[in-house]
C-alpha atoms as a PDB file:
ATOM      1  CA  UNK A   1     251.336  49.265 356.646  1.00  0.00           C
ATOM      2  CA  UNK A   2     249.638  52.450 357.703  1.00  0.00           C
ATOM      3  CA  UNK A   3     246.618  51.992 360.120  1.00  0.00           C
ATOM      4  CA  UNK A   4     244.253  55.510 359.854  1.00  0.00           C
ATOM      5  CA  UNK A   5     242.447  56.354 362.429  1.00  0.00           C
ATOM      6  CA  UNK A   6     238.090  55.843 361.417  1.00  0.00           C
ATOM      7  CA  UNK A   7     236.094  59.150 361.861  1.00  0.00           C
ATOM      8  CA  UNK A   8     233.438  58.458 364.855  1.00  0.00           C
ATOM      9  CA  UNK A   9     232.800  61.868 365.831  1.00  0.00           C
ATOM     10  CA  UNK A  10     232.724  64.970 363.734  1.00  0.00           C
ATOM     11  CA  UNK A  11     232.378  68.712 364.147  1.00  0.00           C
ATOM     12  CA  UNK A  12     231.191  71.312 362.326  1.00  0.00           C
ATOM     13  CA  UNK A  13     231.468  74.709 363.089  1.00  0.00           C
ATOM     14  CA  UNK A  14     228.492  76.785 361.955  1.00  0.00           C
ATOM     15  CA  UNK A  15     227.228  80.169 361.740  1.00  0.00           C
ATOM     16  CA  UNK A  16     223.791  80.832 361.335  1.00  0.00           C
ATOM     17  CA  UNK A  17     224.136  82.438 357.917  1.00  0.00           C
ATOM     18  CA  UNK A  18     222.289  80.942 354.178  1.00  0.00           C
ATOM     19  CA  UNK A  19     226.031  80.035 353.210  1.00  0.00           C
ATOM     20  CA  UNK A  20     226.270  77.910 356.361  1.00  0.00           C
ATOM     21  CA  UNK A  21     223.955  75.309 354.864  1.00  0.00           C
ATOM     22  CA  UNK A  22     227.003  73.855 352.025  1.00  0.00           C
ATOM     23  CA  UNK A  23     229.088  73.486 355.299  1.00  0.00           C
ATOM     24  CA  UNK A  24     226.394  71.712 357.204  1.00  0.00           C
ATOM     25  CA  UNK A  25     225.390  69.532 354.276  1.00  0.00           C
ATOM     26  CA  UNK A  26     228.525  68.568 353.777  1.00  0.00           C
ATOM     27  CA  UNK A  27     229.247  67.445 357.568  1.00  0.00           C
ATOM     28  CA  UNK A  28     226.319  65.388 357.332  1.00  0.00           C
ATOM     29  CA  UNK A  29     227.143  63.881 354.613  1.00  0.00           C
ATOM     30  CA  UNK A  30     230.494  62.297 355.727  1.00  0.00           C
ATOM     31  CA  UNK A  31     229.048  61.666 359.227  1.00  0.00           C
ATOM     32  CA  UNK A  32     226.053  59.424 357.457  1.00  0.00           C
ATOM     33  CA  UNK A  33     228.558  58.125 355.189  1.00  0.00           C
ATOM     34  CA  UNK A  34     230.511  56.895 358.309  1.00  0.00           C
ATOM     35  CA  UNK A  35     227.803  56.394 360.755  1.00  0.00           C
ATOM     36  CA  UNK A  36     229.583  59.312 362.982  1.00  0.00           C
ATOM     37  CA  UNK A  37     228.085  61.566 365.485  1.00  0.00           C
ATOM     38  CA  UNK A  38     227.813  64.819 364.414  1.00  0.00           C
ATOM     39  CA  UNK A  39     228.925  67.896 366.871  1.00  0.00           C
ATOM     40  CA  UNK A  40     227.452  71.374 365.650  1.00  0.00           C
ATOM     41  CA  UNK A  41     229.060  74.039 367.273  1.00  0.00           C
ATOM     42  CA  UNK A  42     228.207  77.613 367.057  1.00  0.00           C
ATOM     43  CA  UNK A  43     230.014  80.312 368.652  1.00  0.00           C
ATOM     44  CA  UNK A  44     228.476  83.801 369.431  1.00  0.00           C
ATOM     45  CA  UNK A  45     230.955  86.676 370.107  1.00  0.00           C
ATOM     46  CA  UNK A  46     230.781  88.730 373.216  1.00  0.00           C
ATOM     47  CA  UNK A  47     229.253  91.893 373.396  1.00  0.00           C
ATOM     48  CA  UNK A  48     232.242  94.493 374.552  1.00  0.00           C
ATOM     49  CA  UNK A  49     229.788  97.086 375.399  1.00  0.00           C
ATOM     50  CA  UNK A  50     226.708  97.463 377.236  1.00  0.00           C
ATOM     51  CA  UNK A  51     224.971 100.233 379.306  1.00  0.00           C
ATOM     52  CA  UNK A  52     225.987 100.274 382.840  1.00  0.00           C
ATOM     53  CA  UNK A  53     223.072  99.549 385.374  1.00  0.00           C
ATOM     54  CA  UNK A  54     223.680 103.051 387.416  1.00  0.00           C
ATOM     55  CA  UNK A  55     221.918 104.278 383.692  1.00  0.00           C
ATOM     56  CA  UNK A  56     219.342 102.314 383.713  1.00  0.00           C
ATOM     57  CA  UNK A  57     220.400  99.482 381.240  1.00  0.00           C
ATOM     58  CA  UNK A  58     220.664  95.832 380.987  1.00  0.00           C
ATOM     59  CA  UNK A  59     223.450  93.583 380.463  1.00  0.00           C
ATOM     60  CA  UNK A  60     223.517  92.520 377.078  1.00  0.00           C
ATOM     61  CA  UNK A  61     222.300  89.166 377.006  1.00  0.00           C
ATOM     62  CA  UNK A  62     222.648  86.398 374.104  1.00  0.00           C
ATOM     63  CA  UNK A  63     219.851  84.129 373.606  1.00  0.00           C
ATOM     64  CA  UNK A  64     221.350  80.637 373.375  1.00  0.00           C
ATOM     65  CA  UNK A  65     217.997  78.928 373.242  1.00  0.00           C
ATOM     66  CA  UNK A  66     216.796  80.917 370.602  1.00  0.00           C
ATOM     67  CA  UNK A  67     219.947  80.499 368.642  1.00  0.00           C
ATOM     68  CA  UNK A  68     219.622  77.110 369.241  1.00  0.00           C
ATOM     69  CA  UNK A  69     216.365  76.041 367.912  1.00  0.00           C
ATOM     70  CA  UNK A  70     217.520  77.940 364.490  1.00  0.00           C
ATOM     71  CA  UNK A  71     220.003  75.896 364.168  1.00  0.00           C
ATOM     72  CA  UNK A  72     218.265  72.222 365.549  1.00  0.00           C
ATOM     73  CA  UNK A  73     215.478  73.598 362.308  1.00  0.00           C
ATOM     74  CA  UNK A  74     218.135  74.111 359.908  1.00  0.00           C
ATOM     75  CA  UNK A  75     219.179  70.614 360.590  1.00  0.00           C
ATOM     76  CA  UNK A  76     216.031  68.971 360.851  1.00  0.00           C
ATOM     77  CA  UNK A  77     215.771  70.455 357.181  1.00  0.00           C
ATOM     78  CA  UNK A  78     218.957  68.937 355.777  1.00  0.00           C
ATOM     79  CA  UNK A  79     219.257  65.587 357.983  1.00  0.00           C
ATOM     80  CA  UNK A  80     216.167  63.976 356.567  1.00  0.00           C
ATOM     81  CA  UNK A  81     217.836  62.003 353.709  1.00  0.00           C
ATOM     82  CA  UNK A  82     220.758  61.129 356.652  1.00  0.00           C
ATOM     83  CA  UNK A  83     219.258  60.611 359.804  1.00  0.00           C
ATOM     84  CA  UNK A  84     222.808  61.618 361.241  1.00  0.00           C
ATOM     85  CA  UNK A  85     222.953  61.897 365.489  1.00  0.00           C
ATOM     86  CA  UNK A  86     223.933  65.653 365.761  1.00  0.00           C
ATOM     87  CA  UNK A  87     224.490  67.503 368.961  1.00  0.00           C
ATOM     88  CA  UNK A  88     224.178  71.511 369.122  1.00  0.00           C
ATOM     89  CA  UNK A  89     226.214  73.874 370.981  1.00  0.00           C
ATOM     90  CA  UNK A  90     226.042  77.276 371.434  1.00  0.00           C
ATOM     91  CA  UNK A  91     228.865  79.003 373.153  1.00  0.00           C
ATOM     92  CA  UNK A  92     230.581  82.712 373.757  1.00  0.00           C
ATOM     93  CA  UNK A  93     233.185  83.101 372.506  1.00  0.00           C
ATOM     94  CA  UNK A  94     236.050  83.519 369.859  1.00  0.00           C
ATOM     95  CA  UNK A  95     235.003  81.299 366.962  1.00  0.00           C
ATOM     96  CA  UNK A  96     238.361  79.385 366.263  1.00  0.00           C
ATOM     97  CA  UNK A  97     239.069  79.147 370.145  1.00  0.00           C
ATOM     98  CA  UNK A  98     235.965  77.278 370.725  1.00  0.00           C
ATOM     99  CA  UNK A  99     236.134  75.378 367.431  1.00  0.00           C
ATOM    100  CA  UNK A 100     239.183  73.858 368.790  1.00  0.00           C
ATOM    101  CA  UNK A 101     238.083  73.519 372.594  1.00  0.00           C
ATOM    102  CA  UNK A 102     235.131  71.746 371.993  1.00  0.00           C
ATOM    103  CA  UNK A 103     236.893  69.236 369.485  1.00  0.00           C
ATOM    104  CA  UNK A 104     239.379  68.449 372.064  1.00  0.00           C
ATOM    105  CA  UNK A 105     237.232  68.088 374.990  1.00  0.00           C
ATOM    106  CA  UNK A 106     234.652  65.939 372.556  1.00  0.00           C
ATOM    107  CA  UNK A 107     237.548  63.948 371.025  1.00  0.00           C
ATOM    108  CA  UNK A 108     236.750  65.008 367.605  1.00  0.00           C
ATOM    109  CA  UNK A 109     238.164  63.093 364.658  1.00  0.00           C
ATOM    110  CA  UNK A 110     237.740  65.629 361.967  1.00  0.00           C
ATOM    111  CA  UNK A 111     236.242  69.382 361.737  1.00  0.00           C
ATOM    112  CA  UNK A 112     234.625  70.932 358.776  1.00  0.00           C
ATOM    113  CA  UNK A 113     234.138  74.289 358.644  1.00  0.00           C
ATOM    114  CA  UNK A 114     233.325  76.819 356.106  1.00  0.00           C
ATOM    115  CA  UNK A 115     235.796  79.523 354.094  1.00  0.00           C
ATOM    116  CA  UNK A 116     233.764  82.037 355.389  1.00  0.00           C
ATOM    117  CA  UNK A 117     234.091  85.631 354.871  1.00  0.00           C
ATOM    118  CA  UNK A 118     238.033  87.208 354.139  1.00  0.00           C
ATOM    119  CA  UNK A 119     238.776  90.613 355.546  1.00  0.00           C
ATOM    120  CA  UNK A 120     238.214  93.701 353.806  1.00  0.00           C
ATOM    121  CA  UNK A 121     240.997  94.233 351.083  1.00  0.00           C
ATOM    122  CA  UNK A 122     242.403  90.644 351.301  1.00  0.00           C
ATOM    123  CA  UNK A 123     242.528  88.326 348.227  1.00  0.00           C
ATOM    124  CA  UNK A 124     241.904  85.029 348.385  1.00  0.00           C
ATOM    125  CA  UNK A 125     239.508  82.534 349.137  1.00  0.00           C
ATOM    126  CA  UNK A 126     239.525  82.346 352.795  1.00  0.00           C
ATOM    127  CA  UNK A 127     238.427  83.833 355.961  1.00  0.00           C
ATOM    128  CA  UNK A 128     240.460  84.556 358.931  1.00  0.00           C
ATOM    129  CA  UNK A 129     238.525  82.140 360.978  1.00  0.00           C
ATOM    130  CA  UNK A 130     238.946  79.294 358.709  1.00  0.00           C
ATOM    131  CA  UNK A 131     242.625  80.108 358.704  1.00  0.00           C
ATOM    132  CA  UNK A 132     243.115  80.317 362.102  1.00  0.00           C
ATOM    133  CA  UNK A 133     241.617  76.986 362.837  1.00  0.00           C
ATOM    134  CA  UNK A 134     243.764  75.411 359.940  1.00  0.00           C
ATOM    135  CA  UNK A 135     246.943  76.476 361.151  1.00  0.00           C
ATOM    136  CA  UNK A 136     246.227  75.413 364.288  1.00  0.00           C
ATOM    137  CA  UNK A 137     244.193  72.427 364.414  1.00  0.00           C
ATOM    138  CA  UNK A 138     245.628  68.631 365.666  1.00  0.00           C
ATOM    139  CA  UNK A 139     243.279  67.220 363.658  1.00  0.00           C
ATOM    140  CA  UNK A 140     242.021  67.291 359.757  1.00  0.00           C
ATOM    141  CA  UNK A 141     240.428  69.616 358.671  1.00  0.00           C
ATOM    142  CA  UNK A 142     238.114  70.329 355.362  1.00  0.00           C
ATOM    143  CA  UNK A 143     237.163  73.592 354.492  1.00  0.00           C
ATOM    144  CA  UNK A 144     234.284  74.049 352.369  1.00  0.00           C
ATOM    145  CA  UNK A 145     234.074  76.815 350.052  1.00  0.00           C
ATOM    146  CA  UNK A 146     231.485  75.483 347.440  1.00  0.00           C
ATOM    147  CA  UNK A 147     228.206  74.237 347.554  1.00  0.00           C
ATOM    148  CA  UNK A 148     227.030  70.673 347.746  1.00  0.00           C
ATOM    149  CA  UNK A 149     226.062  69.104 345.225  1.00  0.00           C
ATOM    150  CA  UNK A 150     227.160  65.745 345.358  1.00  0.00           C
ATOM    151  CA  UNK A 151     229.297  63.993 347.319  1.00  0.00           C
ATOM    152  CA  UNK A 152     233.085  64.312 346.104  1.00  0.00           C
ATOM    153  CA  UNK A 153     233.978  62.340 342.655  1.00  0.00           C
ATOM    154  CA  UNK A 154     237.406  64.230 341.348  1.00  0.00           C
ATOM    155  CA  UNK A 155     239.789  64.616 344.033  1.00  0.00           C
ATOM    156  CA  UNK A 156     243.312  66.190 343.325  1.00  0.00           C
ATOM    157  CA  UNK A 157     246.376  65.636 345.272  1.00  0.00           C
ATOM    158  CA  UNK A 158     250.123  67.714 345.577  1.00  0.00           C
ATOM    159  CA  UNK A 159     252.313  65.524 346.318  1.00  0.00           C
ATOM    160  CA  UNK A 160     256.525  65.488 347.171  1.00  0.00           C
ATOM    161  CA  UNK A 161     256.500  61.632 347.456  1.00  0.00           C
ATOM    162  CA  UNK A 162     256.751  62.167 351.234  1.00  0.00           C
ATOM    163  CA  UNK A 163     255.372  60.019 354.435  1.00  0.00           C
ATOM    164  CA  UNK A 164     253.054  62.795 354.984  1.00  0.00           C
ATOM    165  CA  UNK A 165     251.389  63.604 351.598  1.00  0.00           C
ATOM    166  CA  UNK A 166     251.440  59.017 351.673  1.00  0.00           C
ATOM    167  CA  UNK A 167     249.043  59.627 354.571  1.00  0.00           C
ATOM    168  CA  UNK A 168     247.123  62.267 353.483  1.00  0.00           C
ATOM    169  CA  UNK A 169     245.988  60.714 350.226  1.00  0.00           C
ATOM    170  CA  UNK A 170     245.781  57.364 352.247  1.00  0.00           C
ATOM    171  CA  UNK A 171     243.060  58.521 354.844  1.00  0.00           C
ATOM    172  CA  UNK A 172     241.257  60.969 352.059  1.00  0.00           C
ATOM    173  CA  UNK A 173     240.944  57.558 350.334  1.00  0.00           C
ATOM    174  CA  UNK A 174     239.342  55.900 353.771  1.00  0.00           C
ATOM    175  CA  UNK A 175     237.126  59.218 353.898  1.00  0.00           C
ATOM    176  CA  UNK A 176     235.892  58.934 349.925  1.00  0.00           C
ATOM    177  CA  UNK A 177     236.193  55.678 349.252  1.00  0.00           C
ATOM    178  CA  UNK A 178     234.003  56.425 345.970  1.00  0.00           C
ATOM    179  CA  UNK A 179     236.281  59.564 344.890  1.00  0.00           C
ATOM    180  CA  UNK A 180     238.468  59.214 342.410  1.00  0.00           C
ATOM    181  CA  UNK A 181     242.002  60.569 343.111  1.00  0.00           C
ATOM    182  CA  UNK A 182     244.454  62.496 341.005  1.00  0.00           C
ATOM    183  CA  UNK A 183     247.891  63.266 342.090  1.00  0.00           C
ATOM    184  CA  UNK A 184     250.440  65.698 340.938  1.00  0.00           C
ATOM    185  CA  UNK A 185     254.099  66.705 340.996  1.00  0.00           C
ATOM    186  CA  UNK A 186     255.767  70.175 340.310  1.00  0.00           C
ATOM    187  CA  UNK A 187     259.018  69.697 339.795  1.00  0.00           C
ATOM    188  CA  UNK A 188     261.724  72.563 340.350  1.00  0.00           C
ATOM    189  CA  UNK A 189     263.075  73.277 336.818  1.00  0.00           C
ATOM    190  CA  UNK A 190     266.210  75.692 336.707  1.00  0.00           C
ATOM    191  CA  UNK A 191     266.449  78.297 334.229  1.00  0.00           C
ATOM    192  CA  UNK A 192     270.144  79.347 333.800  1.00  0.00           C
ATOM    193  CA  UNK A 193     272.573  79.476 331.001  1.00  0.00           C
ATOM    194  CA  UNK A 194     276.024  77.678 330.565  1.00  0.00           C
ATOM    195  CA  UNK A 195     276.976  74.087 332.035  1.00  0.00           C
ATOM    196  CA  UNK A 196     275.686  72.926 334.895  1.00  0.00           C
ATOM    197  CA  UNK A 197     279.270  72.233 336.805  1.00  0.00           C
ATOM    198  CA  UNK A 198     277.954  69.654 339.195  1.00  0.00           C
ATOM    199  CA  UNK A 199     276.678  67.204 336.856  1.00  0.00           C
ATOM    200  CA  UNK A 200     278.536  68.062 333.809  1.00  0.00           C
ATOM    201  CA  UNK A 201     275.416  68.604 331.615  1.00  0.00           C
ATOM    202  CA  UNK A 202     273.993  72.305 330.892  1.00  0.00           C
ATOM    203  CA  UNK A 203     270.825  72.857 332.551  1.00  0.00           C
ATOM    204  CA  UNK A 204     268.364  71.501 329.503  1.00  0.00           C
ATOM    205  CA  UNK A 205     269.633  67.813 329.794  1.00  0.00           C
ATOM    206  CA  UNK A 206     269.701  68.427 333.959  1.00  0.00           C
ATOM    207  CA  UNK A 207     266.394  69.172 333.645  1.00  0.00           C
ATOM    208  CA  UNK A 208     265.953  65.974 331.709  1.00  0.00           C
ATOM    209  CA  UNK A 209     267.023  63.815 334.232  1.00  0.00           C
ATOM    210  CA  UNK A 210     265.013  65.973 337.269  1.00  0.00           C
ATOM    211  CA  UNK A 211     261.844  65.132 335.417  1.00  0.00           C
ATOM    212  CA  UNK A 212     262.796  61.778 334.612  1.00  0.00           C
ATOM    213  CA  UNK A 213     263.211  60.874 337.827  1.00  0.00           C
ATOM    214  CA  UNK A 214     260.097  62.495 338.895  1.00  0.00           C
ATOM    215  CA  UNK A 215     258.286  60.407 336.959  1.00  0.00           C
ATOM    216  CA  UNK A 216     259.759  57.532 338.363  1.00  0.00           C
ATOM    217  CA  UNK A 217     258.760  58.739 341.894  1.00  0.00           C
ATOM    218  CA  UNK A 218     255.638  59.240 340.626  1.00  0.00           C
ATOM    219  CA  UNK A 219     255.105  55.653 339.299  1.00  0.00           C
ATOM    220  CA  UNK A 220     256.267  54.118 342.493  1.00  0.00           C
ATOM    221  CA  UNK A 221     254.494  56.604 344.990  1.00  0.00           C
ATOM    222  CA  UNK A 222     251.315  55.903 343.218  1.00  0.00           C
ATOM    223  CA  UNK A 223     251.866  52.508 343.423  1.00  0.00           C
ATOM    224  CA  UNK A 224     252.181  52.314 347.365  1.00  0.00           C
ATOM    225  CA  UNK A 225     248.880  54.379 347.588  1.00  0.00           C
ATOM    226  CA  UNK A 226     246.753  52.275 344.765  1.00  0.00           C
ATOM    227  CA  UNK A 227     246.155  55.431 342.946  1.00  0.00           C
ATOM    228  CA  UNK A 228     245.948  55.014 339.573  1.00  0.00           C
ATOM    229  CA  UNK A 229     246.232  58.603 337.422  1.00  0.00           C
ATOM    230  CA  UNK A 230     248.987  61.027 338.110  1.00  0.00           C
ATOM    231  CA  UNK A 231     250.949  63.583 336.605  1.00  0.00           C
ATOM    232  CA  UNK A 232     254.433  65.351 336.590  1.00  0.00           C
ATOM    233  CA  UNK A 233     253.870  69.138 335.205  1.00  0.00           C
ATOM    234  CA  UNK A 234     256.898  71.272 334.889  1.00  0.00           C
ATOM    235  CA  UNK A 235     257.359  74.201 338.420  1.00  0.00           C
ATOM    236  CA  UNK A 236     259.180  76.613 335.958  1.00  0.00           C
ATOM    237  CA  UNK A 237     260.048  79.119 338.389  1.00  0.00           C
ATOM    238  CA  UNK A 238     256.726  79.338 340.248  1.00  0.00           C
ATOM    239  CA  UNK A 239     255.628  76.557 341.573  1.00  0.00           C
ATOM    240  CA  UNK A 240     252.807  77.945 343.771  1.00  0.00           C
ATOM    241  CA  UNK A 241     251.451  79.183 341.475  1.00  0.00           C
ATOM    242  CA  UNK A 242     251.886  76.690 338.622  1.00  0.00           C
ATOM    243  CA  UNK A 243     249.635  74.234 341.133  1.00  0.00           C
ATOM    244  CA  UNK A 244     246.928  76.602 341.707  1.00  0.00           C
ATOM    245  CA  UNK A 245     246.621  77.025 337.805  1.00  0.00           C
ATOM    246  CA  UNK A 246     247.015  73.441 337.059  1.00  0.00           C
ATOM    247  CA  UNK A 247     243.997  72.542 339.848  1.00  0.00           C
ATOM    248  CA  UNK A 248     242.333  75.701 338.602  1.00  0.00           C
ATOM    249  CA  UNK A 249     242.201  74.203 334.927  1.00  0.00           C
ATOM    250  CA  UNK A 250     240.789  70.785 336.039  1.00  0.00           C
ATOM    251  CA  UNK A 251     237.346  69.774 336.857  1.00  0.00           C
ATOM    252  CA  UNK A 252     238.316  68.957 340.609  1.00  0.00           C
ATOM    253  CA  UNK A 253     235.991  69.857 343.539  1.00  0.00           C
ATOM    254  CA  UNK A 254     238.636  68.773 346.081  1.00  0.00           C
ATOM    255  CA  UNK A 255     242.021  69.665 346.996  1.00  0.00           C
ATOM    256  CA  UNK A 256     243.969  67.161 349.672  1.00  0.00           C
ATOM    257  CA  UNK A 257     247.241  68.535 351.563  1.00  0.00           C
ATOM    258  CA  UNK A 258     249.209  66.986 354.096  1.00  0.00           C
ATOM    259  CA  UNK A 259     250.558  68.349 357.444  1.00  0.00           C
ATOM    260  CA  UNK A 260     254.260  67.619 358.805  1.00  0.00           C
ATOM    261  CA  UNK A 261     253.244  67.198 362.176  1.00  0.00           C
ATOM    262  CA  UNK A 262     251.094  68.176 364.963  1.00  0.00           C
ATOM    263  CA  UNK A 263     251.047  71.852 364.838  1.00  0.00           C
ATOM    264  CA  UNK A 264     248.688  72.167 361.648  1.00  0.00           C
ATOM    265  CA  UNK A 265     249.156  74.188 358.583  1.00  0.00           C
ATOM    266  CA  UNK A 266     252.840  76.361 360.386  1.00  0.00           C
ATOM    267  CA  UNK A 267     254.372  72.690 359.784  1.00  0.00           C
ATOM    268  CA  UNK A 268     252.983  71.714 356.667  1.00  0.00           C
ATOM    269  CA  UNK A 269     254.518  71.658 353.208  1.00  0.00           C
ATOM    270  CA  UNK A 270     255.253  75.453 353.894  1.00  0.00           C
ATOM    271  CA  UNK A 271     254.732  77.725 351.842  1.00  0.00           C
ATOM    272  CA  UNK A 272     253.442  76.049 349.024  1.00  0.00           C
ATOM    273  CA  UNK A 273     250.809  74.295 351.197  1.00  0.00           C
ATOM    274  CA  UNK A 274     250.038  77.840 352.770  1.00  0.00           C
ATOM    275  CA  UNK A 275     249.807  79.363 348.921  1.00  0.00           C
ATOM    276  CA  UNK A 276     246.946  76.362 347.534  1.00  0.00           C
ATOM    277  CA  UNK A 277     245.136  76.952 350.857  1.00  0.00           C
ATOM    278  CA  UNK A 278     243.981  80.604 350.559  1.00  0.00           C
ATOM    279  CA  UNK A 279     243.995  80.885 346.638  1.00  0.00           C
ATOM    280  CA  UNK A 280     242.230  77.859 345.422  1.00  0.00           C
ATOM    281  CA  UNK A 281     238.801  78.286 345.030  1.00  0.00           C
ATOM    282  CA  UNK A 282     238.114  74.309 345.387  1.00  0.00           C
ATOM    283  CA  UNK A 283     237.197  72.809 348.959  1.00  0.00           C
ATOM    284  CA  UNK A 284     240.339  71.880 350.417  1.00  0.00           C
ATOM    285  CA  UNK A 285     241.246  68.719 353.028  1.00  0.00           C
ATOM    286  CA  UNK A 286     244.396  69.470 355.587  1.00  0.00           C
ATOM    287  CA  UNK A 287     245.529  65.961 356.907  1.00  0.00           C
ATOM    288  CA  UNK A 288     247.268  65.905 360.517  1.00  0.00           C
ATOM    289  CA  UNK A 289     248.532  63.021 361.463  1.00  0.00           C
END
C-alpha cells in the first residue's frame, strides 16, 4: 500500500499582477483545506542597468517593503473566508530559481504557480516561467491557468496503467478528496494494410485485441485506485493530440500527470506529458514522487 506524503507547507509563487489573484486563491484554498502554511513568494528581477555614481546617479534600488505590503493587502483581501497562516517573501532574483530555492530551503510540499504570460510568437498555454519550474521541480506542482471559482469537482486523468500515473491519481485523490476523477487511455492503433505477420491476424482484428486488453487494464487499474469512471478512446495515429481534444471536449477544470522520477517534467511520460502540459487550456497537476 502506497503511503503519500500530507501537504503541511505550501508555496505559491506570485506576481503582483490582477491575474495573480486565481493563483493566490487557489493556494489558499488547498492550504485551508489542509490546514497548511502558506509560503508567498515573490521574486523581483534585477535591474542590469543603472547610472554610475561618477554621473551623478543612484543605484537602482527595489522597494521590498513596499512590494510587500501589496501583496500582505492582496491577501488580507482573499484570506478572510480561510484564515490560512501565510508568510511573504520578496526576493531578487530569477523567478523559477527562487521558486525552487525557497521551496527547498522551506521544505515545501507542493508549489502552485500561475501559467503566466508565453513569449511573443509561442502557442500554447504556458509561460516560460511556469515551464521552467515544471521541468524542474522535486516536488508537485499545479499550474493554474483559470480562474477560481470553486474548488475542483471534474478531475481528468492520462493514464498508461503505470506505478507513476497509480501515484499521481492516488495523492490528487488525498489533495481533492471531494473531486471526482476521470481517467483515460489512448491506445496506439496501427494503420497498415495486409497481415499482421507476428500475430497472424491483419491489423483490424490486432487492433481488436490491443483495445481489448486495454480495457481490461483499465478495469483493473481503476480498481487499485477506487476510481470509478474511465475510458479507453482510440490514439489513431496522434495520440497527443487525440488527449488534448478528448480533455478539450469534456467539462474538466483539472488535468493530473505523473512524473517518472525526481527530475520533474524531462522524466515524465515524455513527450506526451510535455504535449498536454503547454496545450491544454485546463489547470494542470504534475505529481513527483
Amino acid at each position: 500500500m502506497l503511503i503519500m506524503k500530507e501537504v503541511k507547507r505550501v508555496l505559491v509563487g506570485l506576481d503582483v499582477t490582477e491575474k495573480s489573484n486565481n493563483v493566490l486563491k487557489r493556494a489558499l484554498s488547498i492550504a485551508n483545506e489542509h490546514k497548511a502554511d502558506l509560503f508567498v513568494v515573490h521574486a523581483v528581477s534585477t535591474p542590469w542597468v543603472g547610472v554610475p555614481s561618477y554621473f551623478g546617479g543612484k543605484d537602482i534600488a527595489i522597494d521590498h517593503e513596499s512590494i510587500a505590503k501589496h501583496i500582505e493587502k492582496k491577501i488580507k483581501t482573499l484570506n478572510r473566508e480561510f484564515k490560512v497562516n501565510c508568510f511573504v517573501f520578496v526576493k531578487e532574483g530569477n523567478p523559477q530559481d527562487i521558486i525552487l530555492y525557497e521551496s527547498k530551503l522551506n521544505q515545501i510540499d507542493m508549489i502552485v504557480i500561475g501559467a503566466h504570460s508565453k513569449p511573443k510568437g509561442k502557442k500554447g498555454f504556458l509561460g516560460t516561467t511556469a515551464q521552467k519550474v515544471a521541468h524542474l521541480s522535486h516536488l508537485p506542482v499545479l499550474i493554474v491557468k483559470n480562474s477560481v471559482k470553486n474548488p475542483y469537482k471534474n478531475i481528468i486523468a492520462p493514464t498508461d496503467f503505470g506505478m507513476q500515473s497509480k501515484q499521481s491519481i492516488l495523492f490528487t485523490k488525498d489533495i481533492f478528496p471531494n473531486a471526482k476523477i476521470n481517467v483515460v487511455n489512448a491506445f496506439d492503433t496501427i494503420y497498415m494494410e495486409g497481415p499482421y505477420a507476428v500475430v497472424g491476424r491483419d491489423l483490424s482484428q490486432y487492433n481488436d485485441v490491443a483495445k481489448s486488453c486495454a480495457k481490461s487494464d483499465l478495469k483493473n487499474f481503476m480498481q487499485e485506485v477506487s476510481v470509478k469512471k474511465g475510458k479507453v478512446i482510440d490514439g489513431e495515429l496522434y495520440t497527443k493530440e487525440t488527449l488534448v481534444n478528448y480533455i478539450k471536449e469534456g467539462t474538466y477544470d483539472l488535468v493530473v500527470v505523473g512524473s517518472r522520477g525526481t527530475v520533474g517534467l524531462n522524466a515524465l511520460l515524455g513527450s506526451v506529458a510535455n504535449y498536454i502540459l503547454r496545450e491544454t487550456s485546463k489547470d494542470v497537476l504534475i505529481y513527483v514522487p
